[in-house]
N, C-alpha and C. Protein backbone atom coordinates (compact mmCIF):
# COMPACT_ATOMS: atom_id res chain seq x y z
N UNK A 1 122.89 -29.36 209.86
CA UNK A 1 122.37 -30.64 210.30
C UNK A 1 120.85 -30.53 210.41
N UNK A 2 119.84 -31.49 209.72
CA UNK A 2 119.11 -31.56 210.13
C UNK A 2 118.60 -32.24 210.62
N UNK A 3 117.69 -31.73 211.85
CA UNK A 3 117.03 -32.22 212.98
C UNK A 3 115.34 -32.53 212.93
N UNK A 4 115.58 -34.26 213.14
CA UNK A 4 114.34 -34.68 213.13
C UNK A 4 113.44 -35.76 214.14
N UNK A 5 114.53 -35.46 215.04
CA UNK A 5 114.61 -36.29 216.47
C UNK A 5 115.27 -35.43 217.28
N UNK A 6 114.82 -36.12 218.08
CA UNK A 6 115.22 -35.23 219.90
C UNK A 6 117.03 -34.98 219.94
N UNK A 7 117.53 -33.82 220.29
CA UNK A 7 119.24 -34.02 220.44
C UNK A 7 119.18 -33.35 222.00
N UNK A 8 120.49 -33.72 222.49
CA UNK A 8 120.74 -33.11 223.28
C UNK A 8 120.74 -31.63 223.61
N UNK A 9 120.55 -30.89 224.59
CA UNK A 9 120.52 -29.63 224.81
C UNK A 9 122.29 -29.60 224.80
N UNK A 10 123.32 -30.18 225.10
CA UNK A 10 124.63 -29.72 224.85
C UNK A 10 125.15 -29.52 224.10
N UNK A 11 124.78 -30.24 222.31
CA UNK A 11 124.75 -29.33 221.18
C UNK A 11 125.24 -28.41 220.87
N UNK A 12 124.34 -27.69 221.68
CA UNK A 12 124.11 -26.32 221.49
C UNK A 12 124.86 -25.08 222.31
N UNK A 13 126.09 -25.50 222.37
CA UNK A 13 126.84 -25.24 223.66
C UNK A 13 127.95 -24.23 222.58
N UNK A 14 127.42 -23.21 222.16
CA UNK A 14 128.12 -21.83 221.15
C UNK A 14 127.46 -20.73 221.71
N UNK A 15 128.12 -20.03 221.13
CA UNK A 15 127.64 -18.27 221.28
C UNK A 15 126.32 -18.13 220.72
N UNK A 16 126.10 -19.21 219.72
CA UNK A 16 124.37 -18.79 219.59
C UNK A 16 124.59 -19.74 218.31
N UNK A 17 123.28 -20.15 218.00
CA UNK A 17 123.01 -21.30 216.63
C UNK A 17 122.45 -20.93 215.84
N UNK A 18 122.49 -20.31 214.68
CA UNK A 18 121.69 -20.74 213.73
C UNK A 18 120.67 -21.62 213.23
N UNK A 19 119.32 -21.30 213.35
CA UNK A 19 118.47 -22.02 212.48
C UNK A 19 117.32 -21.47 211.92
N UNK A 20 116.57 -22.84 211.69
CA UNK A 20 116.07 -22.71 210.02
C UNK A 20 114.60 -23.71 210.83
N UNK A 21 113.74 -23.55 210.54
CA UNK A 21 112.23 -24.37 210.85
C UNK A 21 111.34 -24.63 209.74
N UNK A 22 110.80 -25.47 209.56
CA UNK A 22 110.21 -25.58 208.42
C UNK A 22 108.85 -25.95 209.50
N UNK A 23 107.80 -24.97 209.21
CA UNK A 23 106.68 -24.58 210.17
C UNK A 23 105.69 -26.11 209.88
N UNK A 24 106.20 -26.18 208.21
CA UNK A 24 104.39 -26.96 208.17
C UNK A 24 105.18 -28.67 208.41
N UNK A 25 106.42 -29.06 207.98
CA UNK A 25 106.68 -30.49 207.89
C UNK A 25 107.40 -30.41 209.55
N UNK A 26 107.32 -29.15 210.10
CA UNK A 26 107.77 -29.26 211.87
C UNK A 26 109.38 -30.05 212.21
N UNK A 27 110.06 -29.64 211.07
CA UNK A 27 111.66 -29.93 211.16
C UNK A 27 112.54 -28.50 211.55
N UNK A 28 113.45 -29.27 211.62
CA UNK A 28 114.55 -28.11 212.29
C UNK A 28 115.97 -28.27 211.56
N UNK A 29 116.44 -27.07 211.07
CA UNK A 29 117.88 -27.35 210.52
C UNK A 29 119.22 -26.37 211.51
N UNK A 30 120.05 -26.83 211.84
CA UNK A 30 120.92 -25.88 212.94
C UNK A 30 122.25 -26.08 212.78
N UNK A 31 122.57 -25.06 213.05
CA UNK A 31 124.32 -24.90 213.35
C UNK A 31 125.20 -24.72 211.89
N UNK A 32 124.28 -23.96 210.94
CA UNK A 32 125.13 -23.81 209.68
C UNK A 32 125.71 -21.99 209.91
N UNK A 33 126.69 -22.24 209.05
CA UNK A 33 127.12 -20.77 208.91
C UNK A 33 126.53 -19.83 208.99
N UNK A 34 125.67 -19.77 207.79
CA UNK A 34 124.41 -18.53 207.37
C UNK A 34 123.12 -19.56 207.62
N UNK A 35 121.98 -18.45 207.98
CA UNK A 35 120.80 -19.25 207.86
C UNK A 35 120.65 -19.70 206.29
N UNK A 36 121.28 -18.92 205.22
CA UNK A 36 120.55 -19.56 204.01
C UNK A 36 121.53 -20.94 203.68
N UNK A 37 122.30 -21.29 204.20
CA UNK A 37 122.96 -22.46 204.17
C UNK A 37 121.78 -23.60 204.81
N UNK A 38 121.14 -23.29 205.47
CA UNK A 38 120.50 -23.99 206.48
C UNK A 38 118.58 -24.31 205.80
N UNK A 39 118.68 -23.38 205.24
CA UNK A 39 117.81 -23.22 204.09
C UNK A 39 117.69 -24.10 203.37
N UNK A 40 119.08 -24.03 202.38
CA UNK A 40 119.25 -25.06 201.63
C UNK A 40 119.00 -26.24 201.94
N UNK A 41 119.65 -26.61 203.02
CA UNK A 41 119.69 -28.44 203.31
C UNK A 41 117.91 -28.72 203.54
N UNK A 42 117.04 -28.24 204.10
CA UNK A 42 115.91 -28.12 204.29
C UNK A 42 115.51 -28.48 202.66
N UNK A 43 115.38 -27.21 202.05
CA UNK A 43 114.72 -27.09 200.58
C UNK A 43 115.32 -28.36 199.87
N UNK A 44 116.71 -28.97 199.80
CA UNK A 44 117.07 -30.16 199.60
C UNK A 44 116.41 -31.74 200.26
N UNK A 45 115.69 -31.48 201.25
CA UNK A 45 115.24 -32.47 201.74
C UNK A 45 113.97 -32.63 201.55
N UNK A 46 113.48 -31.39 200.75
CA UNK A 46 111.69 -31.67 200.52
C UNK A 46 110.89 -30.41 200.57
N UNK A 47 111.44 -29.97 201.55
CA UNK A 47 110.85 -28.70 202.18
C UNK A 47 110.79 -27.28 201.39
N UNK A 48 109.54 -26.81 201.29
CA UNK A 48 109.17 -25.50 200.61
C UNK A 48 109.88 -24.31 201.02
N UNK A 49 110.57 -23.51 200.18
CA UNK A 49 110.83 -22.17 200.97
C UNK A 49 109.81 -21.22 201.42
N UNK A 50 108.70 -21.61 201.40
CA UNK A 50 107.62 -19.90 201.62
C UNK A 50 107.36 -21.06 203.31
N UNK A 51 107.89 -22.17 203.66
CA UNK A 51 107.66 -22.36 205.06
C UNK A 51 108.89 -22.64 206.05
N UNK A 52 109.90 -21.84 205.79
CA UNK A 52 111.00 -22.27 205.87
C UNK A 52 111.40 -20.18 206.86
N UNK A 53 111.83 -20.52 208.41
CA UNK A 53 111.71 -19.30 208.91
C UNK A 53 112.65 -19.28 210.20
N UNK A 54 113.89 -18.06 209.88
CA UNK A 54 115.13 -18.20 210.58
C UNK A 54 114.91 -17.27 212.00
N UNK A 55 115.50 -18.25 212.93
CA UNK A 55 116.14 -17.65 213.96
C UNK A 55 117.13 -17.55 214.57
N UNK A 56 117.71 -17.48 215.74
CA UNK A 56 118.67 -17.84 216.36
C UNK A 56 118.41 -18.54 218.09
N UNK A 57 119.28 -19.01 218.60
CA UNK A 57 119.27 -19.86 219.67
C UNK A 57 120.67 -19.31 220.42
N UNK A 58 120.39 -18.83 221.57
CA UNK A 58 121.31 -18.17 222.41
C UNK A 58 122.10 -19.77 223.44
N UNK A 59 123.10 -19.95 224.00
CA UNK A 59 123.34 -20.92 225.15
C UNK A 59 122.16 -20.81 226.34
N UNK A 60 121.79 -19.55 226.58
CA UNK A 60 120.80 -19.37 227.64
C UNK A 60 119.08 -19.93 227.45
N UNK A 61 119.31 -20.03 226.33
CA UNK A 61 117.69 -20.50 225.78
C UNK A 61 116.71 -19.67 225.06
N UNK A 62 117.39 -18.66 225.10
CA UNK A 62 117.12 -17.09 224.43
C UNK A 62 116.75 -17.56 223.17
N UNK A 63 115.73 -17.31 222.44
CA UNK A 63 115.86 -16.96 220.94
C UNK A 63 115.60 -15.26 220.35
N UNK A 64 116.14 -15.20 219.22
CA UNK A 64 115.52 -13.87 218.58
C UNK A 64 115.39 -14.78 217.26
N UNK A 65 114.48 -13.83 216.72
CA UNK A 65 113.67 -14.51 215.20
C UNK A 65 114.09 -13.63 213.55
N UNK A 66 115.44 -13.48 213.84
CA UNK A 66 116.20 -12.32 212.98
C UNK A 66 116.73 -13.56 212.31
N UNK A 67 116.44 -13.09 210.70
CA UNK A 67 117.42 -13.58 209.50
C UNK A 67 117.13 -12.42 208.23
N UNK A 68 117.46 -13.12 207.43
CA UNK A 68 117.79 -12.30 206.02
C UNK A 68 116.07 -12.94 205.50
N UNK A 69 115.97 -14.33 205.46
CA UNK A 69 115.27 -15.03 205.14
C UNK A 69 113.68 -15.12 204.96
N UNK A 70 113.81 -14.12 206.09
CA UNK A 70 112.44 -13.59 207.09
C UNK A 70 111.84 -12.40 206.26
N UNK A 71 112.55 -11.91 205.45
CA UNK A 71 111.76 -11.04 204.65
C UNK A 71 111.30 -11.62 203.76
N UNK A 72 109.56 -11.82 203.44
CA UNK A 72 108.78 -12.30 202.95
C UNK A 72 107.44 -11.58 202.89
N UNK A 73 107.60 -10.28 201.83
CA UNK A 73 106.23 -9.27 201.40
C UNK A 73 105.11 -10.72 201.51
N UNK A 74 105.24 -11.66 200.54
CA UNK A 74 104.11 -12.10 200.38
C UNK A 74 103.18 -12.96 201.49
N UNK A 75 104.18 -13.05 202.55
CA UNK A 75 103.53 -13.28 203.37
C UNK A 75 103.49 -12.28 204.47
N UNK A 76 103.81 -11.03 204.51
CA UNK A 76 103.10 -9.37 204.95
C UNK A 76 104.17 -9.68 206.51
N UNK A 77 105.46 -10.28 205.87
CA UNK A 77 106.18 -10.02 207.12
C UNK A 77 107.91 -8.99 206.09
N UNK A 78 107.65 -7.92 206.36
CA UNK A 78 109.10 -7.09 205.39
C UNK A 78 109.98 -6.56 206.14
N UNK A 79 110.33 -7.44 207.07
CA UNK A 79 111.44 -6.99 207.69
C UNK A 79 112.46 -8.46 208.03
N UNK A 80 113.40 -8.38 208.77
CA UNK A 80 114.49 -9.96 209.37
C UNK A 80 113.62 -10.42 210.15
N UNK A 81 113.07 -9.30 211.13
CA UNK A 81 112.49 -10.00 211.95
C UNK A 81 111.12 -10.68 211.81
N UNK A 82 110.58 -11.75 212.48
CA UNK A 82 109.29 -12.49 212.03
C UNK A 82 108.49 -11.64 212.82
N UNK A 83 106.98 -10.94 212.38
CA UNK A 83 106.36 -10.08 213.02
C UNK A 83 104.37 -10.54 213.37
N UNK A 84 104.83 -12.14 212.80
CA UNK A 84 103.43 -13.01 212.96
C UNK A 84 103.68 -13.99 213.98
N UNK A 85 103.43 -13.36 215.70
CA UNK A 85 103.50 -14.07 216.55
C UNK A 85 102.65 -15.55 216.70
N UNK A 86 102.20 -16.10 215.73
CA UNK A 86 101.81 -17.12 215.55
C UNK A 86 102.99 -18.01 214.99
N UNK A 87 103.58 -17.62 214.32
CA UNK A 87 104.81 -17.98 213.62
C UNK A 87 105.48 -18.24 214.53
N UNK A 88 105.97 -17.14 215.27
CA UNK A 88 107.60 -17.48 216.08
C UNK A 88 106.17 -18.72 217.50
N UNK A 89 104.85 -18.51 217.62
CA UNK A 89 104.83 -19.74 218.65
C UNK A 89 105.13 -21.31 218.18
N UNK A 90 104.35 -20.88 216.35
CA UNK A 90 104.65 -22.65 215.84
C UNK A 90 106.40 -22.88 216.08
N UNK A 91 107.34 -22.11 216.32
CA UNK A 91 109.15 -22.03 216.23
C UNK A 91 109.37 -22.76 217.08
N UNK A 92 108.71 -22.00 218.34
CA UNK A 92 108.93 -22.16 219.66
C UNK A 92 108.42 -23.62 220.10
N UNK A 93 107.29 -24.04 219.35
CA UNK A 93 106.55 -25.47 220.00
C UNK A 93 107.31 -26.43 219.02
N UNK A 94 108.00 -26.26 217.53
CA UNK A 94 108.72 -27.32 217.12
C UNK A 94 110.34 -27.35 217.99
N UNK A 95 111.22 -26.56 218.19
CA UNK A 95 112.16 -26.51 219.46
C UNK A 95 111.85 -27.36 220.57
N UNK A 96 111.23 -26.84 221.07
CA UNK A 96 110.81 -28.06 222.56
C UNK A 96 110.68 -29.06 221.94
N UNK A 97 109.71 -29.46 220.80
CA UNK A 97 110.00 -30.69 220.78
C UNK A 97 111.17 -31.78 220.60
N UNK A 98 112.30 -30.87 220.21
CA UNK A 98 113.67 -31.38 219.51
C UNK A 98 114.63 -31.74 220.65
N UNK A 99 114.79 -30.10 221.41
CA UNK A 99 115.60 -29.96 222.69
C UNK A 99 114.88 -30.49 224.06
């Protein structure tokens, strides 16, 4: 699903969510199987993959910034996890705006 307006925080009421942010158009895609499912619907809607960056969403409010997706040499992040804390803050400030 993607998210481009405010939803409820009850949503989100799983063991943890899947998603997908698209940093520069500041959308949100959630609750797909795999993050690259979540990917897709994004990259289907317009959205570039080199701005397109997975995390997860705990019930508690927790995130971690682990996907497959996240490995991206060319942008000098080579691991799941996102390691450009600028990144996971733009994550963090498009979220609030949603939830």
């Amino acid at each position: 699903m993607i998210i481009k307006n405010k939803i409820p925080k009850e949503e989100l009421k799983t063991p943890f969510t899947k998603a997908i942010a698209d940093i520069k158009r500041e959308i949100l895609s959630l609750g797909c199987e795999l993050h690259s499912d979540c990917a897709e619907e994004l990259i289907s809607d317009g959205s570039a993959a080199s701005d397109l960056w997975g995390f997860n969403i705990y019930p508690n409010g927790q995130l971690d910034f682990i996907s497959l997706i996240n490995i991206k040499p060319a942008d000098n992040n080579r691991s799941m996890e996102i390691q450009n804390p600028e990144i996971r803050k733009k994550i963090e400030e498009i979220l609030r705006k949603f939830l």
